[in-house]
PDB file of N, CA and C in Angstrom:
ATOM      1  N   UNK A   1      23.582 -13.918 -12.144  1.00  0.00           N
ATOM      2  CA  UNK A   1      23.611 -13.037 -13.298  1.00  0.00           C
ATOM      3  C   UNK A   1      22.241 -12.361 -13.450  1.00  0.00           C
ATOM      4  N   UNK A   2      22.184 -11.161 -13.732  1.00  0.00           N
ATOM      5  CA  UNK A   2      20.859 -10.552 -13.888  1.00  0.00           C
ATOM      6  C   UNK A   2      20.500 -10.575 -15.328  1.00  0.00           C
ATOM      7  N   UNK A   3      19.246 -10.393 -15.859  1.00  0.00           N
ATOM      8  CA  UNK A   3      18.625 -10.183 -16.694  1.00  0.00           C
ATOM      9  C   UNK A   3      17.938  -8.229 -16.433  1.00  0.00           C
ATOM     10  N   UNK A   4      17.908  -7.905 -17.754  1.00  0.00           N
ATOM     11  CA  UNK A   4      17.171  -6.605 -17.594  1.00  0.00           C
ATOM     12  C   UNK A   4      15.709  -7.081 -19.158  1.00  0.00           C
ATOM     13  N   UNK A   5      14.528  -6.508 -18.525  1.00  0.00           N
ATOM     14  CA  UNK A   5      13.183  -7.220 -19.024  1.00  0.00           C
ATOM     15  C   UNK A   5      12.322  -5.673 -19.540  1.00  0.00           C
ATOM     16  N   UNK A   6      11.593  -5.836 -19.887  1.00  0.00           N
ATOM     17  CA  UNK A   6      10.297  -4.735 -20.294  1.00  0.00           C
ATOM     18  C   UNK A   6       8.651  -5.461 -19.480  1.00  0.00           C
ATOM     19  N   UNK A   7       8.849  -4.366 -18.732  1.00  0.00           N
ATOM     20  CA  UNK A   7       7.317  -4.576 -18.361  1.00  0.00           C
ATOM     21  C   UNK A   7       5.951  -3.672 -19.100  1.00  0.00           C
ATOM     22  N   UNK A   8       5.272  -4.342 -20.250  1.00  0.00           N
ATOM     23  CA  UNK A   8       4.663  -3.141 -20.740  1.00  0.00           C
ATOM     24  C   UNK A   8       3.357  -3.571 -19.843  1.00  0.00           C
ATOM     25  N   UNK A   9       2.634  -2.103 -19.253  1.00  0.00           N
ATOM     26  CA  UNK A   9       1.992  -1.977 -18.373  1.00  0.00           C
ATOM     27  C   UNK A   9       0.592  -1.556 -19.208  1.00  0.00           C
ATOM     28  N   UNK A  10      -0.306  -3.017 -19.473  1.00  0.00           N
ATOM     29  CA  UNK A  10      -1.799  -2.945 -20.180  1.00  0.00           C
ATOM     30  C   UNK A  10      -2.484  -1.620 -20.018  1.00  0.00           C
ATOM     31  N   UNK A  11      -3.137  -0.801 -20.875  1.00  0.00           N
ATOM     32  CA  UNK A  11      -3.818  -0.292 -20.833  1.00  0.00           C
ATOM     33  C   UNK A  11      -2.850   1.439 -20.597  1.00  0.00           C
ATOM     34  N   UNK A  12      -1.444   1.403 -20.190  1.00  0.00           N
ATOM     35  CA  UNK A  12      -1.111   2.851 -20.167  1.00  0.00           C
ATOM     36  C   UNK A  12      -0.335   2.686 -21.649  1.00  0.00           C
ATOM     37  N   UNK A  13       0.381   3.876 -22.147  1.00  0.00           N
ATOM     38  CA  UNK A  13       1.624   4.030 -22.956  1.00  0.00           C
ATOM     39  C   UNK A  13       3.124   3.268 -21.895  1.00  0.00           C
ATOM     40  N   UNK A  14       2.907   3.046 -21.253  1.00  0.00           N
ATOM     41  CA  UNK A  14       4.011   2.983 -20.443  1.00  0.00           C
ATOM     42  C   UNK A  14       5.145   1.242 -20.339  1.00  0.00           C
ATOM     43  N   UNK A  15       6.036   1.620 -20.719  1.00  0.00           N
ATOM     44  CA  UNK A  15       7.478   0.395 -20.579  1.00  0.00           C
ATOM     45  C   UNK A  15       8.300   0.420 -19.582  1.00  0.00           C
ATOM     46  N   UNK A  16       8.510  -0.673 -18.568  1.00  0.00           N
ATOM     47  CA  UNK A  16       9.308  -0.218 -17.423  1.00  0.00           C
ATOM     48  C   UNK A  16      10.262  -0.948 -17.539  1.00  0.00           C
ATOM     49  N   UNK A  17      11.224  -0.864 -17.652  1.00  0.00           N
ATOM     50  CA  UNK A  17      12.866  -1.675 -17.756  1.00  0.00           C
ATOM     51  C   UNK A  17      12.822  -2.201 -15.480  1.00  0.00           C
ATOM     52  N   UNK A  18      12.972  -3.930 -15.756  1.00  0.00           N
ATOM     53  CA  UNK A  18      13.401  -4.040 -14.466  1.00  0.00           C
ATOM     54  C   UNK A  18      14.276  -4.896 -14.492  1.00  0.00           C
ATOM     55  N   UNK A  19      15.382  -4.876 -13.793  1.00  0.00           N
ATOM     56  CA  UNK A  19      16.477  -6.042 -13.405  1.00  0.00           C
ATOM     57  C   UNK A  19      15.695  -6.902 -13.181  1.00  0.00           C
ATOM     58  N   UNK A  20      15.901  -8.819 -13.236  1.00  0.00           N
ATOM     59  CA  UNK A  20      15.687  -9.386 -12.586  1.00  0.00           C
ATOM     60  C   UNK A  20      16.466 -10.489 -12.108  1.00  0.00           C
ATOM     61  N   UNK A  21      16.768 -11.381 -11.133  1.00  0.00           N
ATOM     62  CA  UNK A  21      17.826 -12.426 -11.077  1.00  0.00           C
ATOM     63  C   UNK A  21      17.168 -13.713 -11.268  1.00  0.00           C
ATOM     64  N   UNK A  22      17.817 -14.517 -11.076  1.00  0.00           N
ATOM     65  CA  UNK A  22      17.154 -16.427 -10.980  1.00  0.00           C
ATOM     66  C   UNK A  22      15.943 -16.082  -9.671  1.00  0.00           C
ATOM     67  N   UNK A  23      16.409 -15.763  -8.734  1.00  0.00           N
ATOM     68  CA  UNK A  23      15.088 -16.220  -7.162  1.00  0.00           C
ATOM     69  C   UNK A  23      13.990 -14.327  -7.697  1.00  0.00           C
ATOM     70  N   UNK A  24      14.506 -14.076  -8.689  1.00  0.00           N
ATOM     71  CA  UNK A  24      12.672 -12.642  -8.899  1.00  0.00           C
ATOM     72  C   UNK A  24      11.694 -13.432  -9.103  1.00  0.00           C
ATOM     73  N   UNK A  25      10.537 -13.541  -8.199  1.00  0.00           N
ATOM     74  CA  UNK A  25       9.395 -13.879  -8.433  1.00  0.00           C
ATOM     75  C   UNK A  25       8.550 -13.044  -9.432  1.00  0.00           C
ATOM     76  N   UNK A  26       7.280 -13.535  -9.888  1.00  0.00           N
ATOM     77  CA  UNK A  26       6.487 -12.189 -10.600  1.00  0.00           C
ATOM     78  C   UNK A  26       6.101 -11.152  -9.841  1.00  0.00           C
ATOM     79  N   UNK A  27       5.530 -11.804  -8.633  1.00  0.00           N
ATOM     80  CA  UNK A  27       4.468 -10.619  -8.187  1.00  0.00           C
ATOM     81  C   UNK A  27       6.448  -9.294  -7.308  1.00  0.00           C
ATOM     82  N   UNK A  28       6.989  -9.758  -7.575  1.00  0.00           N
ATOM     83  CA  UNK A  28       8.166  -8.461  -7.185  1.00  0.00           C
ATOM     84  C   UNK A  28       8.470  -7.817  -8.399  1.00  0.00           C
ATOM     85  N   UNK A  29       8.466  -8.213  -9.460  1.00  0.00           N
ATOM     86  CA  UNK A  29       8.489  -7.472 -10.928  1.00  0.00           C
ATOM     87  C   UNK A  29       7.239  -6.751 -11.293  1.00  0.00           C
ATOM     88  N   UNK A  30       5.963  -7.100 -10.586  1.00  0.00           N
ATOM     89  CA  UNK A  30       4.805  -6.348 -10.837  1.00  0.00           C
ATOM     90  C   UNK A  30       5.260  -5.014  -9.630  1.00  0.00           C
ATOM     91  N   UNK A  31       5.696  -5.221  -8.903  1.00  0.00           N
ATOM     92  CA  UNK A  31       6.136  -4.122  -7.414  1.00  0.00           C
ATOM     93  C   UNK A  31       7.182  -3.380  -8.350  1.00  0.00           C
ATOM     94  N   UNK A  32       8.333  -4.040  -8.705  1.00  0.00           N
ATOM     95  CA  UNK A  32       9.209  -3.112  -9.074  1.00  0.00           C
ATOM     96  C   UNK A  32       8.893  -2.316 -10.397  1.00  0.00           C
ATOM     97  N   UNK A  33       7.879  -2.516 -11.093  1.00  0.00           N
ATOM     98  CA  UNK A  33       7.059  -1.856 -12.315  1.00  0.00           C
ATOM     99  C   UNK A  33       6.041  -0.752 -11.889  1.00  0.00           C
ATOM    100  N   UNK A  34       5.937  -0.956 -10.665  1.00  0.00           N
ATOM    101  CA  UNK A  34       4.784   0.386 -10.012  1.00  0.00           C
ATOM    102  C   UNK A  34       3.433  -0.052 -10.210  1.00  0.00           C
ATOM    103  N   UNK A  35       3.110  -1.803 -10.704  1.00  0.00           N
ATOM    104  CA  UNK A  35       1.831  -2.115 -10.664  1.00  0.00           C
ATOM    105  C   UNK A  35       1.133  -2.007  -9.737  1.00  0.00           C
ATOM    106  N   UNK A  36      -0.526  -1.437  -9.890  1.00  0.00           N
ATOM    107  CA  UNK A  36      -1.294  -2.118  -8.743  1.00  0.00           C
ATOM    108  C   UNK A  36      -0.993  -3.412  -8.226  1.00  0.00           C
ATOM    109  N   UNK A  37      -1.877  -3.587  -6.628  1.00  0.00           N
ATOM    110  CA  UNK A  37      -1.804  -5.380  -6.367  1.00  0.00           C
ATOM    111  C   UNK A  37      -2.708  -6.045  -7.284  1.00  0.00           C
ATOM    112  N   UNK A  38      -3.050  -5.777  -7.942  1.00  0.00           N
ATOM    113  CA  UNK A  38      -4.539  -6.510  -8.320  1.00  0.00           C
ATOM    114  C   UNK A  38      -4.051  -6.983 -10.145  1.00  0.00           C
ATOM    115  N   UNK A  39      -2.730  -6.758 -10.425  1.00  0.00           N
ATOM    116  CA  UNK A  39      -2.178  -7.089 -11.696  1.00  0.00           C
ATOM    117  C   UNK A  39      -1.300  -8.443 -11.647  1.00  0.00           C
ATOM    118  N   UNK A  40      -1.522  -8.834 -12.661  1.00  0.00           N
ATOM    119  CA  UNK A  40      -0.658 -10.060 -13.143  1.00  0.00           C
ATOM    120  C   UNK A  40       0.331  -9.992 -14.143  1.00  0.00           C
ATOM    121  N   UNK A  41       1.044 -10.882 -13.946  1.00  0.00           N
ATOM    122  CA  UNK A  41       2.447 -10.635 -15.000  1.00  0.00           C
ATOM    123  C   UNK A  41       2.033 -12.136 -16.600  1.00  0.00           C
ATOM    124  N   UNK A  42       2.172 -11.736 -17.885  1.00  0.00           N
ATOM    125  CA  UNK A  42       2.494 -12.804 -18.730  1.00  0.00           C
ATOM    126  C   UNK A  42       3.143 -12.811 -19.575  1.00  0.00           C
ATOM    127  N   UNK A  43       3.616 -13.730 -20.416  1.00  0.00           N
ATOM    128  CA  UNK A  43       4.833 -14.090 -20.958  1.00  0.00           C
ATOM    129  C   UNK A  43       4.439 -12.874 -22.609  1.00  0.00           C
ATOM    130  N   UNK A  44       3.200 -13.051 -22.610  1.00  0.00           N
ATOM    131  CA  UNK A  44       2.362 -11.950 -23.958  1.00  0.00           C
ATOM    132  C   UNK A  44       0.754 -12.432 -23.812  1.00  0.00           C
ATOM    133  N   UNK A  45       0.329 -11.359 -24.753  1.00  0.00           N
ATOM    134  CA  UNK A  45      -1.094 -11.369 -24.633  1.00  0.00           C
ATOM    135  C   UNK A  45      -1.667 -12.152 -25.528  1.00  0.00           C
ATOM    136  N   UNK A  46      -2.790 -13.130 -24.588  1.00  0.00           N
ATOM    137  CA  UNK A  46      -3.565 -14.482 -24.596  1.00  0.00           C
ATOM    138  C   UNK A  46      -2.754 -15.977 -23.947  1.00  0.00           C
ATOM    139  N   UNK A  47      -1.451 -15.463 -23.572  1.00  0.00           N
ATOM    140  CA  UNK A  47      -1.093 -16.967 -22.990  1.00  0.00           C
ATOM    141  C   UNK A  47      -1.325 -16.528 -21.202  1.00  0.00           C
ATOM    142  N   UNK A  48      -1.538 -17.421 -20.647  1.00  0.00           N
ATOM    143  CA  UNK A  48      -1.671 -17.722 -19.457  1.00  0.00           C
ATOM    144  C   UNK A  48      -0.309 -17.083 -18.282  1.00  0.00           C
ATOM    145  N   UNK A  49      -1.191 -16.138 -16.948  1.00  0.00           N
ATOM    146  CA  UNK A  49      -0.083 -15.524 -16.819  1.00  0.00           C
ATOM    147  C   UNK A  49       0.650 -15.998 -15.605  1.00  0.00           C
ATOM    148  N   UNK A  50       1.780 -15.765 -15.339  1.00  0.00           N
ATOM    149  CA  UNK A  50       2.449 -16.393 -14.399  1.00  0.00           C
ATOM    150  C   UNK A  50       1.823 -16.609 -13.195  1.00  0.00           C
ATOM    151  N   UNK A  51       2.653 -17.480 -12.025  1.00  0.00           N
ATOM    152  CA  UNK A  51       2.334 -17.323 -11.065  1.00  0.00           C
ATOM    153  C   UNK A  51       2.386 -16.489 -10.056  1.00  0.00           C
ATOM    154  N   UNK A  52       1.638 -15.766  -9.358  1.00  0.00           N
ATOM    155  CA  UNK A  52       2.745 -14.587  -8.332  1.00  0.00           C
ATOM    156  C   UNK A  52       3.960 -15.058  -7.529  1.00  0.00           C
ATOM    157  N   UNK A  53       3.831 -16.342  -7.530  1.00  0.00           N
ATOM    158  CA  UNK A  53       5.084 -17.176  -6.468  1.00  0.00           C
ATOM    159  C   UNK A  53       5.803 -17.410  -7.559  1.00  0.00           C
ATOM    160  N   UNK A  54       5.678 -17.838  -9.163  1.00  0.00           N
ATOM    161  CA  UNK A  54       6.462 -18.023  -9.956  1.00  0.00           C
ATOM    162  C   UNK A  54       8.060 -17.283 -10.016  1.00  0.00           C
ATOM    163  N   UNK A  55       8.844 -18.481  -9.884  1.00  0.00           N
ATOM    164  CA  UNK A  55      10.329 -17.616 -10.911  1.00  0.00           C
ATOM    165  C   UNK A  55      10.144 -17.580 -11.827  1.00  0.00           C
ATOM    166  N   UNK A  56      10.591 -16.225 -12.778  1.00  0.00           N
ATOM    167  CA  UNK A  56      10.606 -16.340 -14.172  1.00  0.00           C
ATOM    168  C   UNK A  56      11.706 -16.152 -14.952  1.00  0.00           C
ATOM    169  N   UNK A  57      12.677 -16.107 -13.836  1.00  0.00           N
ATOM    170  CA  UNK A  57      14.317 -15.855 -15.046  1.00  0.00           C
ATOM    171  C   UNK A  57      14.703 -16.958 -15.944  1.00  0.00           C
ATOM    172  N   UNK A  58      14.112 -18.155 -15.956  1.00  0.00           N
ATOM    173  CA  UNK A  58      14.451 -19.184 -17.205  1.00  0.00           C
ATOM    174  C   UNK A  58      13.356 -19.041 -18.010  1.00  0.00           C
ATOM    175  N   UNK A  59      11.878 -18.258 -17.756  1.00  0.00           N
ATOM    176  CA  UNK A  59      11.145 -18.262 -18.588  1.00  0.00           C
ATOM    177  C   UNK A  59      11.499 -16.554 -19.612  1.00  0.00           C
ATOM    178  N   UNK A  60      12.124 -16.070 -19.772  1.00  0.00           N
ATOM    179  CA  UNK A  60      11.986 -14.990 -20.391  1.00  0.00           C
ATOM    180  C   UNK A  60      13.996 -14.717 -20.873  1.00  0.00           C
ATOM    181  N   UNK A  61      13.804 -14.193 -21.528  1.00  0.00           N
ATOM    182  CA  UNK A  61      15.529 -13.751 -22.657  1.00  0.00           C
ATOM    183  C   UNK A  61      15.387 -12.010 -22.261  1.00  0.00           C
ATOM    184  N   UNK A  62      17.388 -12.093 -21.252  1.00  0.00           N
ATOM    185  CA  UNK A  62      17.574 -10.974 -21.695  1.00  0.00           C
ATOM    186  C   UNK A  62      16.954  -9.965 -22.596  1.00  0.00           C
ATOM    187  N   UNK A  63      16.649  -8.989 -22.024  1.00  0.00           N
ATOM    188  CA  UNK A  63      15.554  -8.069 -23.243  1.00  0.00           C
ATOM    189  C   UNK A  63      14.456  -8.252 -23.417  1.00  0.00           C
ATOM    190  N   UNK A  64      14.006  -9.349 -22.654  1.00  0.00           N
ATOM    191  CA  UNK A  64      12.434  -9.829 -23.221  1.00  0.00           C
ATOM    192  C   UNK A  64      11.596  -9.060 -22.860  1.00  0.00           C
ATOM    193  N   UNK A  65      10.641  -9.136 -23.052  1.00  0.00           N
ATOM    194  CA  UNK A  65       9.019  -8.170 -22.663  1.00  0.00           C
ATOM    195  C   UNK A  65       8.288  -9.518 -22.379  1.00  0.00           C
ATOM    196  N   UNK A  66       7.204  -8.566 -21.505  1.00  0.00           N
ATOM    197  CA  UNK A  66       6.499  -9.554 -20.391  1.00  0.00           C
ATOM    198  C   UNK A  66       5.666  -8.034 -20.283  1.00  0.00           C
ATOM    199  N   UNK A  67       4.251  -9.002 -20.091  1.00  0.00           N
ATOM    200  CA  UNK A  67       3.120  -7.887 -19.676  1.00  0.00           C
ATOM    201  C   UNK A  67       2.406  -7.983 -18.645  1.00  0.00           C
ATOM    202  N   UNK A  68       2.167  -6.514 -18.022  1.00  0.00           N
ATOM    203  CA  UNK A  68       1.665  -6.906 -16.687  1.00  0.00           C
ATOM    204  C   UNK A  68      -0.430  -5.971 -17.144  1.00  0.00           C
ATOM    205  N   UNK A  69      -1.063  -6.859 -16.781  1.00  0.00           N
ATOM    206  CA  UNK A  69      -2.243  -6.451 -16.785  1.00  0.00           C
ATOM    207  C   UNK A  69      -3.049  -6.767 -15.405  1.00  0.00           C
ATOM    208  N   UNK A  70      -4.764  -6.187 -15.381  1.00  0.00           N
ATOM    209  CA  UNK A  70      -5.274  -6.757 -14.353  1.00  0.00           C
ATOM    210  C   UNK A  70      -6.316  -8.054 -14.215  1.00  0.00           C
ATOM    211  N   UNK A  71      -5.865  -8.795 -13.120  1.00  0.00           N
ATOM    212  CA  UNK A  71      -6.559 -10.122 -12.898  1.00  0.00           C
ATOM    213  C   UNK A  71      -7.550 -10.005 -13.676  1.00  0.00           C
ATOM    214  N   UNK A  72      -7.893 -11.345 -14.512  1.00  0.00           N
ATOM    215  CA  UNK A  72      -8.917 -11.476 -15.606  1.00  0.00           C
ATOM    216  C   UNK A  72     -10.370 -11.831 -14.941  1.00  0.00           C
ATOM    217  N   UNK A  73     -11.453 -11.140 -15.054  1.00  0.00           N
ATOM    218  CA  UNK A  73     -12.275 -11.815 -14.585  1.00  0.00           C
ATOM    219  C   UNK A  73     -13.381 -12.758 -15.091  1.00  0.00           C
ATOM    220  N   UNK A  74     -13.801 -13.610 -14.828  1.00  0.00           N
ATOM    221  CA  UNK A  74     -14.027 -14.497 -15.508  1.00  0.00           C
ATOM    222  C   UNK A  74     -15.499 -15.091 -15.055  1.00  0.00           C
ATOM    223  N   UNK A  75     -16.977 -15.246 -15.447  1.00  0.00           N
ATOM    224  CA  UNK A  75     -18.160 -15.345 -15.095  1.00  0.00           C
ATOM    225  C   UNK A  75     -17.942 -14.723 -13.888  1.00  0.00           C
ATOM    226  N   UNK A  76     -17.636 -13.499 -13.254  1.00  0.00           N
ATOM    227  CA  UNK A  76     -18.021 -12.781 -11.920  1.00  0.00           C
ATOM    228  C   UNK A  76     -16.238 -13.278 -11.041  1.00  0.00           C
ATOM    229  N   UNK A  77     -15.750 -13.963 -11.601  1.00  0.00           N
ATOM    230  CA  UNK A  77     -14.518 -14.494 -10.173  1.00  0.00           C
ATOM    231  C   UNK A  77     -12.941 -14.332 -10.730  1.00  0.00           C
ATOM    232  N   UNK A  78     -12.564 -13.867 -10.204  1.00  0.00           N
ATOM    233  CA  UNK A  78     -11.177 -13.050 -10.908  1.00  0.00           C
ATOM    234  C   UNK A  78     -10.546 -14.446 -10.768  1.00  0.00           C
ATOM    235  N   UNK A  79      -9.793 -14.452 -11.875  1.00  0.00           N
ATOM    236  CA  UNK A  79      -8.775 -15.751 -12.241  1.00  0.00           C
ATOM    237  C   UNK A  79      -7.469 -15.254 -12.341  1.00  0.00           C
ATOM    238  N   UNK A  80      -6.760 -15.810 -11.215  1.00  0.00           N
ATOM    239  CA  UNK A  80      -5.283 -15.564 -10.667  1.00  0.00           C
ATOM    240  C   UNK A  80      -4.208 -16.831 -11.261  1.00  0.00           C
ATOM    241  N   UNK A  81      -3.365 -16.358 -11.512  1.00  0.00           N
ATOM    242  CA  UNK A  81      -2.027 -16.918 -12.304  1.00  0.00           C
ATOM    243  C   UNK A  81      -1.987 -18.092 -11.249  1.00  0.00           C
ATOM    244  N   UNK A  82      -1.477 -19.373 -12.325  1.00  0.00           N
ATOM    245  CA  UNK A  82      -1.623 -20.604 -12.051  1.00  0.00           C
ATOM    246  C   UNK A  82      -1.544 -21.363 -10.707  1.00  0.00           C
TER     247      UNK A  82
END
């Protein structure tokens, strides 16, 4: 069964509606959103963001929104999803 999601894309005006199934990883929902590589996907802003290998179809509801921003960097070393 698919899910359809909102990717709001940090820093533009921009919302991207993407299908996703049970086996969509993040980093293919950051692809199918037109993200750079260098972005991460999270559940909202300040919680911790997925994994790029992560499934996320049990983490998110039909309709949900999920944000994709870029890798956080952190004293000089970019900090990548869990």
């Amino acid at each position: 069964m698919q899910k359809q999601i909102d990717v709001r894309i940090a820093g533009q005006e921009r919302i991207v509606k993407v299908e996703i199934s049970p086996e969509t990883m993040a980093s293919e929902i950051l692809v199918k959103a037109g993200c750079p590589v260098d972005y991460e996907l999270s559940p909202a802003v300040g919680q911790p963001p997925f994994g790029k290998d992560e499934k996320i179809y049990d983490r998110v509801q039909n309709g949900g929104k999920v944000i994709a921003s870029p890798v956080a960097v952190v004293g000089g070393v970019k900090e990548e999803g869990r």
